[in-house]
PDB file of N, CA and C in Angstrom:
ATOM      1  N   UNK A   1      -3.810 -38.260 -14.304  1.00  0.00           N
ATOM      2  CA  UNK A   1      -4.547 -37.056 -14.028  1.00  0.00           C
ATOM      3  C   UNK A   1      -3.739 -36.189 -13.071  1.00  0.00           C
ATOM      4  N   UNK A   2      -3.680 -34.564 -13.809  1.00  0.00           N
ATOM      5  CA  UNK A   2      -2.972 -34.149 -12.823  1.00  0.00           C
ATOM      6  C   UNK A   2      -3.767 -33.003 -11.609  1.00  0.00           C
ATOM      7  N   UNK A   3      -3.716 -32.987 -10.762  1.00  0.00           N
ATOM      8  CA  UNK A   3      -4.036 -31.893 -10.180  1.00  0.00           C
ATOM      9  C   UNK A   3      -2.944 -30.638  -9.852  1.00  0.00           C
ATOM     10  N   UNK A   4      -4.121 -29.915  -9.951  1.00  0.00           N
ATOM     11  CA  UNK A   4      -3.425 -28.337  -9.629  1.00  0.00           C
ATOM     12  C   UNK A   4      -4.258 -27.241  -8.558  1.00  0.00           C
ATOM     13  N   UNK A   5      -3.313 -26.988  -8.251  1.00  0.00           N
ATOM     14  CA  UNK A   5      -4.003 -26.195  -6.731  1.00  0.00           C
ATOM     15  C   UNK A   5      -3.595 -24.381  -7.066  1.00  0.00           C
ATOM     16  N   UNK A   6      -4.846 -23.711  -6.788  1.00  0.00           N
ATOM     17  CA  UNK A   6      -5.062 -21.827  -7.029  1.00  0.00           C
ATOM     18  C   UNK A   6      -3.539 -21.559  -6.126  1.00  0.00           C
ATOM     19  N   UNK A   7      -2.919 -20.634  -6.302  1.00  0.00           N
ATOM     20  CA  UNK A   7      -1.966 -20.007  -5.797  1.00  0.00           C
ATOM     21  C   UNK A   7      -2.986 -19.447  -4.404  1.00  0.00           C
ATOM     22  N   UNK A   8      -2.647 -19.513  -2.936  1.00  0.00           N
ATOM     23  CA  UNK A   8      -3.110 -18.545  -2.017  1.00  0.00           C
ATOM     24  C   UNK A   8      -2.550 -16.990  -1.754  1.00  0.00           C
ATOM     25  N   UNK A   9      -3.553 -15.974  -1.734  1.00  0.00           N
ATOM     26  CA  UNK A   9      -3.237 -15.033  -1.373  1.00  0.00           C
ATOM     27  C   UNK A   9      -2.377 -14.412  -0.697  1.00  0.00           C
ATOM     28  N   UNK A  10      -1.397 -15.498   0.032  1.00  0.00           N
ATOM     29  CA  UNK A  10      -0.292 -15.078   0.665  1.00  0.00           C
ATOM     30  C   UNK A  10       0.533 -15.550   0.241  1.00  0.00           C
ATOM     31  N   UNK A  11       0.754 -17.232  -0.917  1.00  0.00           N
ATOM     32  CA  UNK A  11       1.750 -16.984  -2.113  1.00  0.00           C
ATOM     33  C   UNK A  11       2.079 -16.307  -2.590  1.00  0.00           C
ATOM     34  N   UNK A  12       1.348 -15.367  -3.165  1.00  0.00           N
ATOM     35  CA  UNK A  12       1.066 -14.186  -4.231  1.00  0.00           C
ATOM     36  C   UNK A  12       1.739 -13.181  -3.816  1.00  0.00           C
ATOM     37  N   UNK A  13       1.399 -13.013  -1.988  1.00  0.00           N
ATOM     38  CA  UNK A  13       2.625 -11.824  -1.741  1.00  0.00           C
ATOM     39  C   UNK A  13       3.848 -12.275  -1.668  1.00  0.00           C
ATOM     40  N   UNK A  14       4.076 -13.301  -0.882  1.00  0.00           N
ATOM     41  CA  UNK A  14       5.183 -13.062  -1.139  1.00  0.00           C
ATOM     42  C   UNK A  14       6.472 -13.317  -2.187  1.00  0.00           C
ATOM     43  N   UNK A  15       5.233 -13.874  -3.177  1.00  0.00           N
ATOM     44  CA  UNK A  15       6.437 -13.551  -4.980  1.00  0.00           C
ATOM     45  C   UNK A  15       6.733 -12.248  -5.383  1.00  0.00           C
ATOM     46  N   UNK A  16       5.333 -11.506  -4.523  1.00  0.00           N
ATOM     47  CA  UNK A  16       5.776 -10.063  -5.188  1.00  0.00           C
ATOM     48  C   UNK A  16       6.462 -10.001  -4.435  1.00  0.00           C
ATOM     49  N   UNK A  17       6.913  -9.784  -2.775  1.00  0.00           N
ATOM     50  CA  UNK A  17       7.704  -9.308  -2.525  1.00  0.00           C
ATOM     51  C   UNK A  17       9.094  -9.692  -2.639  1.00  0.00           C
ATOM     52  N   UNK A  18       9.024 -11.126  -3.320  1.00  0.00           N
ATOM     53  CA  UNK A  18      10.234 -10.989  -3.779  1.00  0.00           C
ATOM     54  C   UNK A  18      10.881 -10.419  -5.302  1.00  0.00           C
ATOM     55  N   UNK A  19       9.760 -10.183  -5.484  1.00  0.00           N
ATOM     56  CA  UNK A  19      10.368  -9.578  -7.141  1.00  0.00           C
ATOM     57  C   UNK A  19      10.478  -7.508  -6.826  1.00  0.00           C
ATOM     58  N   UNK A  20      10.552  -7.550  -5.674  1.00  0.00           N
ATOM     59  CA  UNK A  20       9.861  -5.987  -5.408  1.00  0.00           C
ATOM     60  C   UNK A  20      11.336  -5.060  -5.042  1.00  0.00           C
ATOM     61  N   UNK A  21      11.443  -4.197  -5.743  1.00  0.00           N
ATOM     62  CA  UNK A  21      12.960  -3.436  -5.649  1.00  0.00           C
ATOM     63  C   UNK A  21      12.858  -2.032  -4.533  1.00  0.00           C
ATOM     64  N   UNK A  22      13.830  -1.943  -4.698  1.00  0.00           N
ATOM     65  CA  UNK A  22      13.511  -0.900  -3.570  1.00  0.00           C
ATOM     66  C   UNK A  22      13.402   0.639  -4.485  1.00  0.00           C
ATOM     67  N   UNK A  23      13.613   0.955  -5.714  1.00  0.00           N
ATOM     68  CA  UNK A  23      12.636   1.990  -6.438  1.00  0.00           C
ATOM     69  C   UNK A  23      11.479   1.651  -6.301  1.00  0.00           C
ATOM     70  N   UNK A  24      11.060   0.602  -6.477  1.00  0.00           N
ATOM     71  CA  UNK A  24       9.431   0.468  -6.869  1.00  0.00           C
ATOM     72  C   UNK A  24       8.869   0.553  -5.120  1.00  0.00           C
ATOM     73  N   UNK A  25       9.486   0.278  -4.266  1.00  0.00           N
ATOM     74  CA  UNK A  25       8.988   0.527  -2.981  1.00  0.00           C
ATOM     75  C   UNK A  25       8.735   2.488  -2.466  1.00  0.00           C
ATOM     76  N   UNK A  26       9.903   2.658  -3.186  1.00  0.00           N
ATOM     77  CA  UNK A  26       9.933   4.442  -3.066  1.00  0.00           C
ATOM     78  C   UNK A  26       8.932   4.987  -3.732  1.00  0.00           C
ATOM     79  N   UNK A  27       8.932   4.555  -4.959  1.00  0.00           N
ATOM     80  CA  UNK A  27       8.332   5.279  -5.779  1.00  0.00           C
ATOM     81  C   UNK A  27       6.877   4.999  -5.314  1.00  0.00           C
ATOM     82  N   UNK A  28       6.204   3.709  -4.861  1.00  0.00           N
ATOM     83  CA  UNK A  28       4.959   3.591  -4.423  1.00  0.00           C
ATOM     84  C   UNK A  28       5.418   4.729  -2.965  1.00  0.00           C
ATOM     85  N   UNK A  29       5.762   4.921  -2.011  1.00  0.00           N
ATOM     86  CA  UNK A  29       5.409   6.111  -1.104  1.00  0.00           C
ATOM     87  C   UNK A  29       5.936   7.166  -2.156  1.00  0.00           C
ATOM     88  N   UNK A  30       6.654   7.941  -2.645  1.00  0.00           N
ATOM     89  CA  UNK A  30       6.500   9.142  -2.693  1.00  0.00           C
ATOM     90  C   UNK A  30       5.054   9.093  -3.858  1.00  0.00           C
ATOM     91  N   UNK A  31       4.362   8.490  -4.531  1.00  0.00           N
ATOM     92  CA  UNK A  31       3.655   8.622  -5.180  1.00  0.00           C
ATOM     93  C   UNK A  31       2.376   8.636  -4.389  1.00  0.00           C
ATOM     94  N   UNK A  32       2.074   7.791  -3.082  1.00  0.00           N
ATOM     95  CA  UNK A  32       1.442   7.976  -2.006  1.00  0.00           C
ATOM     96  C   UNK A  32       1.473   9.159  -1.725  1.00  0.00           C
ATOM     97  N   UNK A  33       2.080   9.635  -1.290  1.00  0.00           N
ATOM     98  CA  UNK A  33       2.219  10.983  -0.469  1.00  0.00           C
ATOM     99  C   UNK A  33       2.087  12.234  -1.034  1.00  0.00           C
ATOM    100  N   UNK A  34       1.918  12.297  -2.444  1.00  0.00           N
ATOM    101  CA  UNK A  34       1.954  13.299  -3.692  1.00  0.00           C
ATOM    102  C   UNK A  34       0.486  13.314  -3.889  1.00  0.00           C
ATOM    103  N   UNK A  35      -0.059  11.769  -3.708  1.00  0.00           N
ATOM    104  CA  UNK A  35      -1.443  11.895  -4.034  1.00  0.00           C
ATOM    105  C   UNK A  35      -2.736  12.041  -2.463  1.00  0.00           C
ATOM    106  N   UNK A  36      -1.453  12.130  -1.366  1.00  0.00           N
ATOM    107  CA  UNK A  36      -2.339  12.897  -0.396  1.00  0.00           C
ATOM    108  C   UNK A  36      -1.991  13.870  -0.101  1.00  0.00           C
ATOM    109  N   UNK A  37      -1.225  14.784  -0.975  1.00  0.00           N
ATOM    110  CA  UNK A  37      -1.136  16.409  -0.606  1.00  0.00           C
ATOM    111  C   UNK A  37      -0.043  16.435   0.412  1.00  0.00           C
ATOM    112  N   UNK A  38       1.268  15.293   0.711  1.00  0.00           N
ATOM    113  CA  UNK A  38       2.272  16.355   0.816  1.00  0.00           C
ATOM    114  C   UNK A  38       3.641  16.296   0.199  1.00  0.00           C
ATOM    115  N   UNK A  39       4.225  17.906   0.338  1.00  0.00           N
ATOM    116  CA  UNK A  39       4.901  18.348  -0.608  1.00  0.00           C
ATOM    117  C   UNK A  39       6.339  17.425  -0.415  1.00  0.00           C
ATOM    118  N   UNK A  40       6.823  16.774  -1.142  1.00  0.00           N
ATOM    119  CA  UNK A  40       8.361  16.172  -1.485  1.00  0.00           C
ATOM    120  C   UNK A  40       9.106  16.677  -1.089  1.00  0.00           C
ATOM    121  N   UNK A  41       9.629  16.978   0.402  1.00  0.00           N
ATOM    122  CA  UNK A  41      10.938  17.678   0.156  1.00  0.00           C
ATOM    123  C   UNK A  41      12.028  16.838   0.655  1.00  0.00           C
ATOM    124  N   UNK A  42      13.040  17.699   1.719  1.00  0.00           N
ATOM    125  CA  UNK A  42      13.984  16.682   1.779  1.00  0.00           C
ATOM    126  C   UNK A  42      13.824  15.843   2.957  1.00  0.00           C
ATOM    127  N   UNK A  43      12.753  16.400   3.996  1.00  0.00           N
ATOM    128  CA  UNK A  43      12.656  15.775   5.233  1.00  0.00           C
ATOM    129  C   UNK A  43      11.759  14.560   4.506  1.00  0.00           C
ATOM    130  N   UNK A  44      10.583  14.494   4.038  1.00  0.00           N
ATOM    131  CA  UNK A  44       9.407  13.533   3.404  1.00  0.00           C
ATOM    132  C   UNK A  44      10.539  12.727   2.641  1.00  0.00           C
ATOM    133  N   UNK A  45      11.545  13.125   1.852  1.00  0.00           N
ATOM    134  CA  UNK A  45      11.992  11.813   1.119  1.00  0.00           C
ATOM    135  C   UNK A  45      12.416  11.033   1.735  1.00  0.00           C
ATOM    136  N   UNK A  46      14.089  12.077   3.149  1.00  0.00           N
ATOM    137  CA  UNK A  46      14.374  11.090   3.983  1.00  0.00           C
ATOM    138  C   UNK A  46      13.567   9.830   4.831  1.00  0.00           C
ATOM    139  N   UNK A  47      12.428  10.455   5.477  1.00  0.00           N
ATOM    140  CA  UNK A  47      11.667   9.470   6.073  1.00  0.00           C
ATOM    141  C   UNK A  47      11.321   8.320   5.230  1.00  0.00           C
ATOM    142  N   UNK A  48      10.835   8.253   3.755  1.00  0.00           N
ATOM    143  CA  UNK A  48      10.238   7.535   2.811  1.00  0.00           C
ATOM    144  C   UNK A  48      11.833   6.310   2.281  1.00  0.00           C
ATOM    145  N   UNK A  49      13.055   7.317   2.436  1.00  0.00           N
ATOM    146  CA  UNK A  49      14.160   6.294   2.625  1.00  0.00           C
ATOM    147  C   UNK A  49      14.442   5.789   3.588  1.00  0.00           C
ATOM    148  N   UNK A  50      14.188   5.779   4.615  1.00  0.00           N
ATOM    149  CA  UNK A  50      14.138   5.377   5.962  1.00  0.00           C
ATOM    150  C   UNK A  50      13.080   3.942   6.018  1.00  0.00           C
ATOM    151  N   UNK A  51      11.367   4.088   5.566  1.00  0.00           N
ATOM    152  CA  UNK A  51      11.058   3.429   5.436  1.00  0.00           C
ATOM    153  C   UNK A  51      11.458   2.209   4.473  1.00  0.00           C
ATOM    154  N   UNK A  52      12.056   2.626   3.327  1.00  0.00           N
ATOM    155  CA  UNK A  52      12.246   1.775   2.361  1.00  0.00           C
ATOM    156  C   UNK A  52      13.457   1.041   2.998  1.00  0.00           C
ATOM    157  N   UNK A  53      14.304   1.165   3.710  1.00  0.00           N
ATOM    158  CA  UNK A  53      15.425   0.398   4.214  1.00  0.00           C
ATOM    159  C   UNK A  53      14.883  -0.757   5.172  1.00  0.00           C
ATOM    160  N   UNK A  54      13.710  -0.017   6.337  1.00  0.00           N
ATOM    161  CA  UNK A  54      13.235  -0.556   7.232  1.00  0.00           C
ATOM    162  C   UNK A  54      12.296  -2.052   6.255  1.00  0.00           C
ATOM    163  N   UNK A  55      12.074  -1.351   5.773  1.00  0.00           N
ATOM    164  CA  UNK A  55      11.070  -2.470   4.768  1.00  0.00           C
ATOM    165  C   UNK A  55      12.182  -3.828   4.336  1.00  0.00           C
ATOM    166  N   UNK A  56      12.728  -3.657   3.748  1.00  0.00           N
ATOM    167  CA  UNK A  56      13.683  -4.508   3.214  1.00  0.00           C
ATOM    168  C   UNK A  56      14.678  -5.310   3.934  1.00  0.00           C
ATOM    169  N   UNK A  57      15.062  -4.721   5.093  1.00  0.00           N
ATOM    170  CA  UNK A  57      15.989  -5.218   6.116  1.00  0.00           C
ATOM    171  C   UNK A  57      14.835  -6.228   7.091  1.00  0.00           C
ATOM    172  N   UNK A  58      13.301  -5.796   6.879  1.00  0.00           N
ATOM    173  CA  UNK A  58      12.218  -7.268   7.652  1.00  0.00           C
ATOM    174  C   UNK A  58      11.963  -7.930   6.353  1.00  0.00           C
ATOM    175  N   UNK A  59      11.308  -9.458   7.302  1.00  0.00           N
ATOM    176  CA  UNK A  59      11.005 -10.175   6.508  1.00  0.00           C
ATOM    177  C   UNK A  59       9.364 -10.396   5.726  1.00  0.00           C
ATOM    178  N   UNK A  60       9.016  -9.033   6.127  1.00  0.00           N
ATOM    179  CA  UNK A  60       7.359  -8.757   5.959  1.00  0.00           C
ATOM    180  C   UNK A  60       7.129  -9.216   4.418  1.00  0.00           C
ATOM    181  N   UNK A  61       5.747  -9.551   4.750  1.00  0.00           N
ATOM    182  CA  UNK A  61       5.227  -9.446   3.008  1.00  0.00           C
ATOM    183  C   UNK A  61       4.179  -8.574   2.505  1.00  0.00           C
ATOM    184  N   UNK A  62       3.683  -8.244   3.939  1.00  0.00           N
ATOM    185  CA  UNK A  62       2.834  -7.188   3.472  1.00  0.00           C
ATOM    186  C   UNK A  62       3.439  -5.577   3.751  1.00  0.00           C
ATOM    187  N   UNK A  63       3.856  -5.447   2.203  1.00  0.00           N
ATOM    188  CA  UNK A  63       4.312  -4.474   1.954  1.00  0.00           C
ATOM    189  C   UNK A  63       3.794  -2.972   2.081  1.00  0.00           C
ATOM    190  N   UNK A  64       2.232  -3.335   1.120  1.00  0.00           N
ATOM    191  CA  UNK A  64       1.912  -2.316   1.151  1.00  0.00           C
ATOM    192  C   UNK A  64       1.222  -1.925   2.384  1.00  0.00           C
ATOM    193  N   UNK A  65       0.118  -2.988   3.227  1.00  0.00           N
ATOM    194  CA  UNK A  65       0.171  -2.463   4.583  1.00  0.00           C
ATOM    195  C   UNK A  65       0.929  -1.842   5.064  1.00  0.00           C
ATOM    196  N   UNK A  66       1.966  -1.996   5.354  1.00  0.00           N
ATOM    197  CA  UNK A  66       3.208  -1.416   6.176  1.00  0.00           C
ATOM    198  C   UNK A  66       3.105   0.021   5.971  1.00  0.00           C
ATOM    199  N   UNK A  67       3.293   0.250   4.794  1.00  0.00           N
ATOM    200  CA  UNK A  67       3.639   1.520   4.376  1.00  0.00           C
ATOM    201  C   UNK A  67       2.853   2.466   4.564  1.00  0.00           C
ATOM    202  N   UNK A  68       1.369   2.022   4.351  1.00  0.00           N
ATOM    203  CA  UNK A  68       0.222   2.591   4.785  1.00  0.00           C
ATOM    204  C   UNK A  68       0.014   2.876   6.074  1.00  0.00           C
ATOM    205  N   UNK A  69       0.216   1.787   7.210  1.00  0.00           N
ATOM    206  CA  UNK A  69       0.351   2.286   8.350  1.00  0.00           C
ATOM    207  C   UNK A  69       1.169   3.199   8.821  1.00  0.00           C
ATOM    208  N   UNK A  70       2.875   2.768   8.599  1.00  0.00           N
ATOM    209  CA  UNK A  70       3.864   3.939   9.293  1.00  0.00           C
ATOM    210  C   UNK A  70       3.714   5.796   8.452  1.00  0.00           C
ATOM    211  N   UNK A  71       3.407   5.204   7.581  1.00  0.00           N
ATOM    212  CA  UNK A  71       3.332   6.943   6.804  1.00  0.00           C
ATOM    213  C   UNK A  71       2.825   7.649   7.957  1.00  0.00           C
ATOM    214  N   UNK A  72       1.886   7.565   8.015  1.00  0.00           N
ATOM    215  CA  UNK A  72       0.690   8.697   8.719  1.00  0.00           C
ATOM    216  C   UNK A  72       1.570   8.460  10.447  1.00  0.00           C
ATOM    217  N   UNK A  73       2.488   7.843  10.871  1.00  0.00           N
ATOM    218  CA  UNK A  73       2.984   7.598  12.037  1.00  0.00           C
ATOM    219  C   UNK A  73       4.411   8.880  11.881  1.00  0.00           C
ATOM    220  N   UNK A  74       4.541   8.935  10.638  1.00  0.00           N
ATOM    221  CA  UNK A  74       6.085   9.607  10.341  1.00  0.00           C
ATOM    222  C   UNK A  74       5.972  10.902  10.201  1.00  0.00           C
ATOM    223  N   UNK A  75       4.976  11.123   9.517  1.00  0.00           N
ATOM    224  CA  UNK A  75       4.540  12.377   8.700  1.00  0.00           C
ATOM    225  C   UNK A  75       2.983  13.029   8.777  1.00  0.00           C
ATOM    226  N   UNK A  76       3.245  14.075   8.499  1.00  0.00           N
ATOM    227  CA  UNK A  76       1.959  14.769   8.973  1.00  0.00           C
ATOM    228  C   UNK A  76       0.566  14.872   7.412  1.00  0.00           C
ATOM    229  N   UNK A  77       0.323  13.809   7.375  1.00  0.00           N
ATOM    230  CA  UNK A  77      -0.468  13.315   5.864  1.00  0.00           C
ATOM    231  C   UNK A  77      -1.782  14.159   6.454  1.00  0.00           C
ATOM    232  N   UNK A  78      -2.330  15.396   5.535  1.00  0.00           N
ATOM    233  CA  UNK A  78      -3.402  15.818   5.653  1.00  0.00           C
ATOM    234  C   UNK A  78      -4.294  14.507   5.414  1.00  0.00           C
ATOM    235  N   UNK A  79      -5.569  15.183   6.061  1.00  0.00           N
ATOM    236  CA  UNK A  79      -6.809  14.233   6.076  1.00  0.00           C
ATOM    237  C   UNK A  79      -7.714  14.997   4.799  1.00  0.00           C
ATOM    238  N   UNK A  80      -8.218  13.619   4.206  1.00  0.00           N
ATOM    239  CA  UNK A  80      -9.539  13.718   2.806  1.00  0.00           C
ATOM    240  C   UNK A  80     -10.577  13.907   3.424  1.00  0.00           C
ATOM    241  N   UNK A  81     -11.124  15.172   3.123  1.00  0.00           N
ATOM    242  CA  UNK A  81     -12.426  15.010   3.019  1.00  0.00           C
ATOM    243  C   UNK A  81     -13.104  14.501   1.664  1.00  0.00           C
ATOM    244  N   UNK A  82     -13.794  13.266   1.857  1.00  0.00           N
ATOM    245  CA  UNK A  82     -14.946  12.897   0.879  1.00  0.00           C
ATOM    246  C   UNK A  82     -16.039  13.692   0.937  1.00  0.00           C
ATOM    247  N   UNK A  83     -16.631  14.132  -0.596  1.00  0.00           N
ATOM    248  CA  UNK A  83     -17.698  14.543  -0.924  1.00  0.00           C
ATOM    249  C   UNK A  83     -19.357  13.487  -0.393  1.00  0.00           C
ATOM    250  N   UNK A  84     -20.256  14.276   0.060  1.00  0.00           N
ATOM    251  CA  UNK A  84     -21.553  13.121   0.346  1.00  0.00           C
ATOM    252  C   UNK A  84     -22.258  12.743  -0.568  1.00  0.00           C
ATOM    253  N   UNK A  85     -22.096  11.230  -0.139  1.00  0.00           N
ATOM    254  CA  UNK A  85     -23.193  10.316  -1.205  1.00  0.00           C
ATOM    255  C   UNK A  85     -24.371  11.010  -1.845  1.00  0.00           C
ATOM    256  N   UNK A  86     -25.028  11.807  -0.991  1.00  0.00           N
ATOM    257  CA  UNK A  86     -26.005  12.304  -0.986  1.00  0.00           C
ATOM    258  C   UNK A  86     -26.225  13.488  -0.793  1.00  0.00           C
ATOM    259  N   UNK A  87     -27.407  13.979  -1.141  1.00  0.00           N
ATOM    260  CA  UNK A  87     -27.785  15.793  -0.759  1.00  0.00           C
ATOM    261  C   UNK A  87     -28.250  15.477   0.563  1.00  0.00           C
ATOM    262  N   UNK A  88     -27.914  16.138   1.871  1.00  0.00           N
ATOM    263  CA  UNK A  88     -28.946  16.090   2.915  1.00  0.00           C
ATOM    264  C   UNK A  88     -30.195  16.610   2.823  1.00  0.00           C
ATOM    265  N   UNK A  89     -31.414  15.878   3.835  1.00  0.00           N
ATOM    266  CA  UNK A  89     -32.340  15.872   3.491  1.00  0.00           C
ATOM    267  C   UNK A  89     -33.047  17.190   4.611  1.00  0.00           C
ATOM    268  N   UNK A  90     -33.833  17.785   3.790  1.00  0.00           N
ATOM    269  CA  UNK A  90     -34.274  18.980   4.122  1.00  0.00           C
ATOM    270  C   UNK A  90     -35.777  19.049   4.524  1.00  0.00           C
ATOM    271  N   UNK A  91     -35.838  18.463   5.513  1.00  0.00           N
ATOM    272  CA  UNK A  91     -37.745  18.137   6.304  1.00  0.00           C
ATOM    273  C   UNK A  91     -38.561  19.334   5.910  1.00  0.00           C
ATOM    274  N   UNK A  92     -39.600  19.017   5.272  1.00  0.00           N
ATOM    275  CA  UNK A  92     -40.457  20.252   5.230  1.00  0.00           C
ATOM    276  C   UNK A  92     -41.851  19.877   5.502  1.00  0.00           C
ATOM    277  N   UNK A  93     -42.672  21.255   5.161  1.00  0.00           N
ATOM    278  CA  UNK A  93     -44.200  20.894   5.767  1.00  0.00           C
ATOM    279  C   UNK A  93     -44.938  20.942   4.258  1.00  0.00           C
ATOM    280  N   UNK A  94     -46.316  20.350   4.132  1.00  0.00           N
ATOM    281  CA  UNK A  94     -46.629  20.768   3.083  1.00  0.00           C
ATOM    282  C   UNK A  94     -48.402  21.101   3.629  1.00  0.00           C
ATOM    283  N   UNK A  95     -48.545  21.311   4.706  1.00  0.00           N
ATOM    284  CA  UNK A  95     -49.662  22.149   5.454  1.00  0.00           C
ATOM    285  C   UNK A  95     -50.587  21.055   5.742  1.00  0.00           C
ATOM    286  N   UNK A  96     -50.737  19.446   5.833  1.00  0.00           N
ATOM    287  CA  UNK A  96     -51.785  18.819   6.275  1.00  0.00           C
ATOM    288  C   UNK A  96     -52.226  19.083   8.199  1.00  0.00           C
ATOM    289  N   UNK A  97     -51.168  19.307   8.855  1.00  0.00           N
ATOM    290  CA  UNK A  97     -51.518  19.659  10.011  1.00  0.00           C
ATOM    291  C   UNK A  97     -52.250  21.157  10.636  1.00  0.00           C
ATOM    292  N   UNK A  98     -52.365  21.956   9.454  1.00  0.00           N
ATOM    293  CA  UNK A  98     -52.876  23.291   9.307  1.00  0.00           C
ATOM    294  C   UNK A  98     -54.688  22.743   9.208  1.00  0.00           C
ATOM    295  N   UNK A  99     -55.112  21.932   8.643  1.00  0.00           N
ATOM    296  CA  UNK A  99     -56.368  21.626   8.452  1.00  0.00           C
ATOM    297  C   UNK A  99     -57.175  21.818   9.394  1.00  0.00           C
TER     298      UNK A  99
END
C-alpha cells in the first residue's frame, strides 16, 4: 500500500517559482500596472526592470506578493474606486407621527 501526501501550498510556490522566467515576471507587472491605469513609459518600465532583477537575484517565493507590495512603493499607482454594493438608504416619513 502506497501512500501519498497533497502537495503544500508552499510546494506549489516554489515549483512555480522555479519554472518562472523573467518575461513572465515583467509581463505580470507591466500588465499590473496597465490594468491600474498607469501609462508604460520609460520611467514605469525601468522600475518594473528593476523589480524583475531584484526579484530574481532573492530567494523569495512569493512572487506575486512582492510585486504587489513594492509597486505602489515605486510608483505612483492611482487608487480604485469601487462602485457600492448597494443604493444608500434614504430615511423617510410616511406620516404615523402626524396622528
Amino acid at each position: 500500500m502506497t501512500t501519498t501526501f497533497a502537495a503544500t501550498p508552499i510546494d506549489r510556490q516554489e515549483r512555480a517559482m522555479q519554472n518562472i522566467t523573467s518575461e513572465d515576471l515583467f509581463d505580470r507587472i507591466c500588465s499590473y500596472l496597465r490594468l491600474s491605469g498607469v501609462p508604460l513609459r520609460l520611467d514605469s518600465t525601468l522600475i518594473a526592470l528593476e523589480l524583475v532583477k531584484e526579484i530574481l537575484a532573492s530567494d523569495t517565493t512569493d512572487v506575486l506578493d512582492r510585486i504587489i507590495v513594492e509597486l505602489p512603493k515605486r510608483l505612483q499607482i492611482p487608487e480604485i474606486s469601487l462602485p457600492l454594493l448597494c443604493p444608500l438608504v434614504n430615511r423617510g416619513s410616511i406620516g404615523y407621527q402626524d396622528e
